[in-house]
C-alpha atoms as a PDB file:
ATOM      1  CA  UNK A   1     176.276  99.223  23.276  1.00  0.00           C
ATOM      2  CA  UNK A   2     178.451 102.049  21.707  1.00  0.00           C
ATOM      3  CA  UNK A   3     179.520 105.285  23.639  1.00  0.00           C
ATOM      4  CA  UNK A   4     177.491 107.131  20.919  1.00  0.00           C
ATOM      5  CA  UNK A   5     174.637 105.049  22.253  1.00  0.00           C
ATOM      6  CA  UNK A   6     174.925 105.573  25.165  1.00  0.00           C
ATOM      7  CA  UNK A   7     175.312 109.156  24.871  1.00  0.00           C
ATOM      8  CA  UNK A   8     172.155 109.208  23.258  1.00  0.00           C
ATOM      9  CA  UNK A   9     170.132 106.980  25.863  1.00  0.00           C
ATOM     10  CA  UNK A  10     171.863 109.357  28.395  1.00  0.00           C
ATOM     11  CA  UNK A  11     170.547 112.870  26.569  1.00  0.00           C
ATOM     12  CA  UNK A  12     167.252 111.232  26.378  1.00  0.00           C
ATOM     13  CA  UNK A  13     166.762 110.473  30.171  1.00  0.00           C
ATOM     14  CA  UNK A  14     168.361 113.524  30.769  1.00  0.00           C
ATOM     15  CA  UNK A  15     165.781 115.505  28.480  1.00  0.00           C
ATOM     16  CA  UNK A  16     162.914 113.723  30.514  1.00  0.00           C
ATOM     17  CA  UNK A  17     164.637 113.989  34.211  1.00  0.00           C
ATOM     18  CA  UNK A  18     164.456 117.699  32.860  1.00  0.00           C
ATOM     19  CA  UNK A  19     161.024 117.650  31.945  1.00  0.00           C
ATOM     20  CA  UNK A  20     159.700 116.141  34.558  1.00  0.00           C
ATOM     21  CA  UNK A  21     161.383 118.747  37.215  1.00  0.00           C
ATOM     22  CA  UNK A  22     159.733 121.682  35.285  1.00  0.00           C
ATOM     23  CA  UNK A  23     156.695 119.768  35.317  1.00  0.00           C
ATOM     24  CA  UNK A  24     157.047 118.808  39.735  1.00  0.00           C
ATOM     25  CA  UNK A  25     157.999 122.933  39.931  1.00  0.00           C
ATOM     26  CA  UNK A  26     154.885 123.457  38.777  1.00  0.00           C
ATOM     27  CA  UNK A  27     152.956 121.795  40.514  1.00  0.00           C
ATOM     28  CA  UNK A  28     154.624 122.505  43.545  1.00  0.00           C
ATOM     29  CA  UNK A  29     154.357 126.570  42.595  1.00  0.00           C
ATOM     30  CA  UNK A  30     150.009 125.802  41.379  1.00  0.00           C
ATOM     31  CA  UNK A  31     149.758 124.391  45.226  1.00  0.00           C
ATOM     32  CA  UNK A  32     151.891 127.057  47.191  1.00  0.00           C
ATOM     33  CA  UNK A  33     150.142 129.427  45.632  1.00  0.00           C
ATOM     34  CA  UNK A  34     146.551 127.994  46.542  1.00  0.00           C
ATOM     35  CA  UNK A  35     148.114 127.635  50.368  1.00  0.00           C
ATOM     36  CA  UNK A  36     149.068 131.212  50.119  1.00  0.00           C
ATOM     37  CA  UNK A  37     145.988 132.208  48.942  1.00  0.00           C
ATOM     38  CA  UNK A  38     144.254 130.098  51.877  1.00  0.00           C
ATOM     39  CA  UNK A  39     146.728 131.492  54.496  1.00  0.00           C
ATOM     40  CA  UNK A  40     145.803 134.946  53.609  1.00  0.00           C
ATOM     41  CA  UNK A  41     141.919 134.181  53.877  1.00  0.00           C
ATOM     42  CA  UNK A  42     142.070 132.242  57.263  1.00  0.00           C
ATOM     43  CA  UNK A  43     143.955 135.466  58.525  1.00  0.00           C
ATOM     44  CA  UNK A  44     141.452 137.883  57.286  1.00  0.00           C
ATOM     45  CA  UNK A  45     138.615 135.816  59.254  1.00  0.00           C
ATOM     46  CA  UNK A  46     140.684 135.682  62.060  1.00  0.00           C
ATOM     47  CA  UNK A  47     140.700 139.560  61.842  1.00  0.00           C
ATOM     48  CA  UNK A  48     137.149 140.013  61.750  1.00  0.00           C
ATOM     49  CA  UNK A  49     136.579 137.253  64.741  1.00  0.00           C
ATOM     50  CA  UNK A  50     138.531 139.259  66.494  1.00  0.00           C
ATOM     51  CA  UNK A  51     136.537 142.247  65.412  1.00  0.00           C
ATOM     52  CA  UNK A  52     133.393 141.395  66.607  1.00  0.00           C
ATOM     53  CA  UNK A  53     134.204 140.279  69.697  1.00  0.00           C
ATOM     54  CA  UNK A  54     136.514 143.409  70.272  1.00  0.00           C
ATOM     55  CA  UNK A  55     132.746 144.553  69.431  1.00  0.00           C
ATOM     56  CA  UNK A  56     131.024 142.811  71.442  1.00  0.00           C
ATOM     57  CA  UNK A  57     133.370 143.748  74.558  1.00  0.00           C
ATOM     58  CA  UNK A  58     133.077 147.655  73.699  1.00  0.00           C
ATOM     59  CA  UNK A  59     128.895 146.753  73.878  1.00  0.00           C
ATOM     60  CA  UNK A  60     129.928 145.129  77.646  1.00  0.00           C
ATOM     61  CA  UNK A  61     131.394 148.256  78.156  1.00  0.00           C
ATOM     62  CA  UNK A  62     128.741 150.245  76.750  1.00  0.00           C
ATOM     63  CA  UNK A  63     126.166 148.538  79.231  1.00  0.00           C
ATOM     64  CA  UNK A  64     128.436 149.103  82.074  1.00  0.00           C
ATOM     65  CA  UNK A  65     128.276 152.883  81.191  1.00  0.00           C
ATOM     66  CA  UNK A  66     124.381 152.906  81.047  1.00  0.00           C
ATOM     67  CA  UNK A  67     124.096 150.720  84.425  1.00  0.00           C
ATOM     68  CA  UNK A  68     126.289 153.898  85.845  1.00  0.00           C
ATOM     69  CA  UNK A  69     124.022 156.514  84.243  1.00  0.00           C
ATOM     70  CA  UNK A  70     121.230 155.028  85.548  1.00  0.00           C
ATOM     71  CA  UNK A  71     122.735 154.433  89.282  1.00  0.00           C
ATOM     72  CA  UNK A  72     124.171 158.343  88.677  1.00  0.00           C
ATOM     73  CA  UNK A  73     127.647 157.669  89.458  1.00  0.00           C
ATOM     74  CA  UNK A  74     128.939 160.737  87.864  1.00  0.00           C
ATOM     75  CA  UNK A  75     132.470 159.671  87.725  1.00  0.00           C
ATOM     76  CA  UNK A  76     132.069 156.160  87.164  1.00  0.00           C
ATOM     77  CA  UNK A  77     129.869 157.177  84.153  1.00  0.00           C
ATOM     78  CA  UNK A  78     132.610 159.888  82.859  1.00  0.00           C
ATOM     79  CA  UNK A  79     135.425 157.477  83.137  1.00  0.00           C
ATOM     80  CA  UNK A  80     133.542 154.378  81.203  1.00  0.00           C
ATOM     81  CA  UNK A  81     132.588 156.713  78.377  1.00  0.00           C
ATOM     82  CA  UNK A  82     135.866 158.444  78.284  1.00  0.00           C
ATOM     83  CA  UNK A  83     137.154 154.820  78.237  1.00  0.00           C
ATOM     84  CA  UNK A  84     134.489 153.543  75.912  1.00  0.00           C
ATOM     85  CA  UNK A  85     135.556 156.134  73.482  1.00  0.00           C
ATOM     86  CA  UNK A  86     139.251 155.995  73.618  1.00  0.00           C
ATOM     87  CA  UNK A  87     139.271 152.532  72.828  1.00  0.00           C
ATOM     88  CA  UNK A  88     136.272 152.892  70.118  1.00  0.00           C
ATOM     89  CA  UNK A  89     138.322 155.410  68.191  1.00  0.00           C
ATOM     90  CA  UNK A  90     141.389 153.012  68.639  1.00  0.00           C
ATOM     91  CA  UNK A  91     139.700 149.925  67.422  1.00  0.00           C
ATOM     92  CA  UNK A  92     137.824 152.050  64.222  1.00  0.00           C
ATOM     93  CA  UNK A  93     141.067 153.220  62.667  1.00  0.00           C
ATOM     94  CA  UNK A  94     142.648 150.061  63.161  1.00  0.00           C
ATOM     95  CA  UNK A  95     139.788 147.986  62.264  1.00  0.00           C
ATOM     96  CA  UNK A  96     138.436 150.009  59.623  1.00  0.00           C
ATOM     97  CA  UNK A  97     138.695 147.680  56.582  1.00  0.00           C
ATOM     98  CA  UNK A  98     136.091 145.562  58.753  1.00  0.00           C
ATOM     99  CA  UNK A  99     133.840 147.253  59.866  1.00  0.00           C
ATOM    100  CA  UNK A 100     129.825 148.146  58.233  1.00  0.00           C
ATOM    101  CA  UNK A 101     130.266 150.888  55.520  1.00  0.00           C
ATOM    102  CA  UNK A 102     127.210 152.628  57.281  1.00  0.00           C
ATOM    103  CA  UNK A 103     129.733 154.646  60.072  1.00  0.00           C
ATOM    104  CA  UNK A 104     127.649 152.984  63.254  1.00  0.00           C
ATOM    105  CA  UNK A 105     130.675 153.495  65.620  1.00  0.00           C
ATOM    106  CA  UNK A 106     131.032 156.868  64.067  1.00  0.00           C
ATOM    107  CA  UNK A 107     127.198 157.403  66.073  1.00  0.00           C
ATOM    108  CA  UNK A 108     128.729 155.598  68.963  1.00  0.00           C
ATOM    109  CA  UNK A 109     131.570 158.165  69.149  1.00  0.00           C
ATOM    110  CA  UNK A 110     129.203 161.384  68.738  1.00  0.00           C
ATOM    111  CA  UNK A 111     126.728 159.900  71.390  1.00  0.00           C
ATOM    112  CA  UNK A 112     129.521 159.219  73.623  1.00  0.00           C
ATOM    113  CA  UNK A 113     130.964 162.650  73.501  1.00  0.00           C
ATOM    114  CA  UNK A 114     127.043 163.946  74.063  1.00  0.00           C
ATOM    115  CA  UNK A 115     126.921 161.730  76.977  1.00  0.00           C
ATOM    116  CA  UNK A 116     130.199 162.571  78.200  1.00  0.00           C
ATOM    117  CA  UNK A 117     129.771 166.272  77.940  1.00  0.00           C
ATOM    118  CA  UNK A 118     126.307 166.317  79.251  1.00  0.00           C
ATOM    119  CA  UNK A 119     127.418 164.393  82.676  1.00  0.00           C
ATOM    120  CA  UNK A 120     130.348 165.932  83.618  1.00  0.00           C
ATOM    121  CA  UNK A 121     129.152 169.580  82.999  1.00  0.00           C
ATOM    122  CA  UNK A 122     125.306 169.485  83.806  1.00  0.00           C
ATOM    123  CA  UNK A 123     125.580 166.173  86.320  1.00  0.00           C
ATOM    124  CA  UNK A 124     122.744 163.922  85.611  1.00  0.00           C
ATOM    125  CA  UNK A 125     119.401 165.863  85.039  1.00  0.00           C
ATOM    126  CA  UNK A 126     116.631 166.542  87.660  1.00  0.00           C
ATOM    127  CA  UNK A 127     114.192 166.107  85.139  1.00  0.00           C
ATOM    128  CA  UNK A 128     113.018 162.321  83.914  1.00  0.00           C
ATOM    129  CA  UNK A 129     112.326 163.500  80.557  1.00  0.00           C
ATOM    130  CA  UNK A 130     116.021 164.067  80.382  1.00  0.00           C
ATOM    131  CA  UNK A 131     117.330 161.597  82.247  1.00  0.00           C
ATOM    132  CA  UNK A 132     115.620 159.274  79.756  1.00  0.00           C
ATOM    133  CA  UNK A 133     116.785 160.930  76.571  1.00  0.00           C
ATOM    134  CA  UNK A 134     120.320 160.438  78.391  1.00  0.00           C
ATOM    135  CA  UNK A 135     119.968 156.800  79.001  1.00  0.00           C
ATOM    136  CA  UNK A 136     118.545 156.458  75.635  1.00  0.00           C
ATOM    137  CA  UNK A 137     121.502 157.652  74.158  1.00  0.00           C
ATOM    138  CA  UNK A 138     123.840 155.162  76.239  1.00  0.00           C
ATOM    139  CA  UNK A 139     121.428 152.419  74.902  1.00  0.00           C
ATOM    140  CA  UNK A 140     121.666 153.383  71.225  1.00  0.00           C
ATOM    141  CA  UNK A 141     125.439 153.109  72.050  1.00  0.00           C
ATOM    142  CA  UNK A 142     125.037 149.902  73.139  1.00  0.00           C
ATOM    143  CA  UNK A 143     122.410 148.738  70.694  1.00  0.00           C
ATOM    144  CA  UNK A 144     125.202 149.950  67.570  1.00  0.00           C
ATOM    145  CA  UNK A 145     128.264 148.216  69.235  1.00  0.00           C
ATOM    146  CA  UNK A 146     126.256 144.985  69.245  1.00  0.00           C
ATOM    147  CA  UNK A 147     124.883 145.477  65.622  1.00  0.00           C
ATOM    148  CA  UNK A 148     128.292 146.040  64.574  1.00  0.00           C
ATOM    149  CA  UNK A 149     129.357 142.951  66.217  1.00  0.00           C
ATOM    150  CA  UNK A 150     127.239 140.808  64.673  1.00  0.00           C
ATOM    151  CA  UNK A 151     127.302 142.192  61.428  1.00  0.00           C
ATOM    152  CA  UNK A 152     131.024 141.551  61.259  1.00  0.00           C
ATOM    153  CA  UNK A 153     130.207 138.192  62.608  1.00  0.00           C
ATOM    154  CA  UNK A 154     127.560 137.598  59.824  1.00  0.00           C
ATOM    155  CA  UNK A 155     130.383 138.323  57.264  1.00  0.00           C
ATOM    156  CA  UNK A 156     132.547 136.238  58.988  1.00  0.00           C
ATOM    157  CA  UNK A 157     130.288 133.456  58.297  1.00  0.00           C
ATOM    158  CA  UNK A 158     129.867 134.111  54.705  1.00  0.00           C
ATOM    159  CA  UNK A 159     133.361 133.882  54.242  1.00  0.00           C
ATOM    160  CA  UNK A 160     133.721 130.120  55.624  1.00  0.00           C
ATOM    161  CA  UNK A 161     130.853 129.009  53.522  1.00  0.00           C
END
């Protein structure tokens, strides 16, 4: 074979050696991006997981604030809703982009003040009328920290499926 020859068999394998890296870079760019795109939606449900049972604590916390209405520890009840709130108003800023548009833990935060306001200037009240618009209050708080639990939950599910 002549050096022209070979110079041509070499240009040729060289051409396809070429080809065929473009074509393997690629690929390999088609399937980092799909593991990108996977690694950026297995983090986003491990945000909300972690968002509803942040959630799901704060309603824990929320029930330990109405058991101490309802036993009338006054300063047990002030220092779980001052608590209770600090951390709700923490957790809402930084968990914003999860949470249900419709502001539930914005309620929370009002009812908690209302509590909170209520107890440690008027003590619990003498009469049961209310006392049980008071302890309704600490259940609504409850009853919206588990609702926004589970609804982040709920979404949580629909993005596995």
């Amino acid at each position: 074979m002549t050096a022209s020859a070979w110079n041509w068999v070499l240009a040729i394998v060289g051409t396809v050696a070429s080809i065929a890296g473009v074509v393997f870079s690629w690929l390999a760019w088609v399937q980092a991006k799909g593991a990108k795109e996977a690694a950026e939606e297995a983090a986003t449900t491990v945000r909300m997981r972690d968002t509803a049972d942040e959630f799901l604590k704060f309603a824990s916390d929320a029930r330990d604030l109405m058991a101490a209405v309802q036993a009338k520890e006054k300063d047990k009840s002030i220092d779980a809703a001052n608590n209770l709130a600090h951390a709700l108003m923490i957790a809402g800023s930084h968990r914003k982009s999860f949470l249900p548009i419709d502001d539930s833990h914005e309620l929370c935060l009002e009812n908690l003040r209302i509590v909170r306001t209520s107890i440690a200037s008027d003590g619990f009240p003498e009469d049961p009328r209310k006392m049980v618009r008071l302890l309704n209050r600490c259940h609504q708080i409850h009853e919206s920290l588990c609702g926004i639990s589970g609804s982040v939950q709920r979404q949580t599910e629909g993005t596995e499926g």
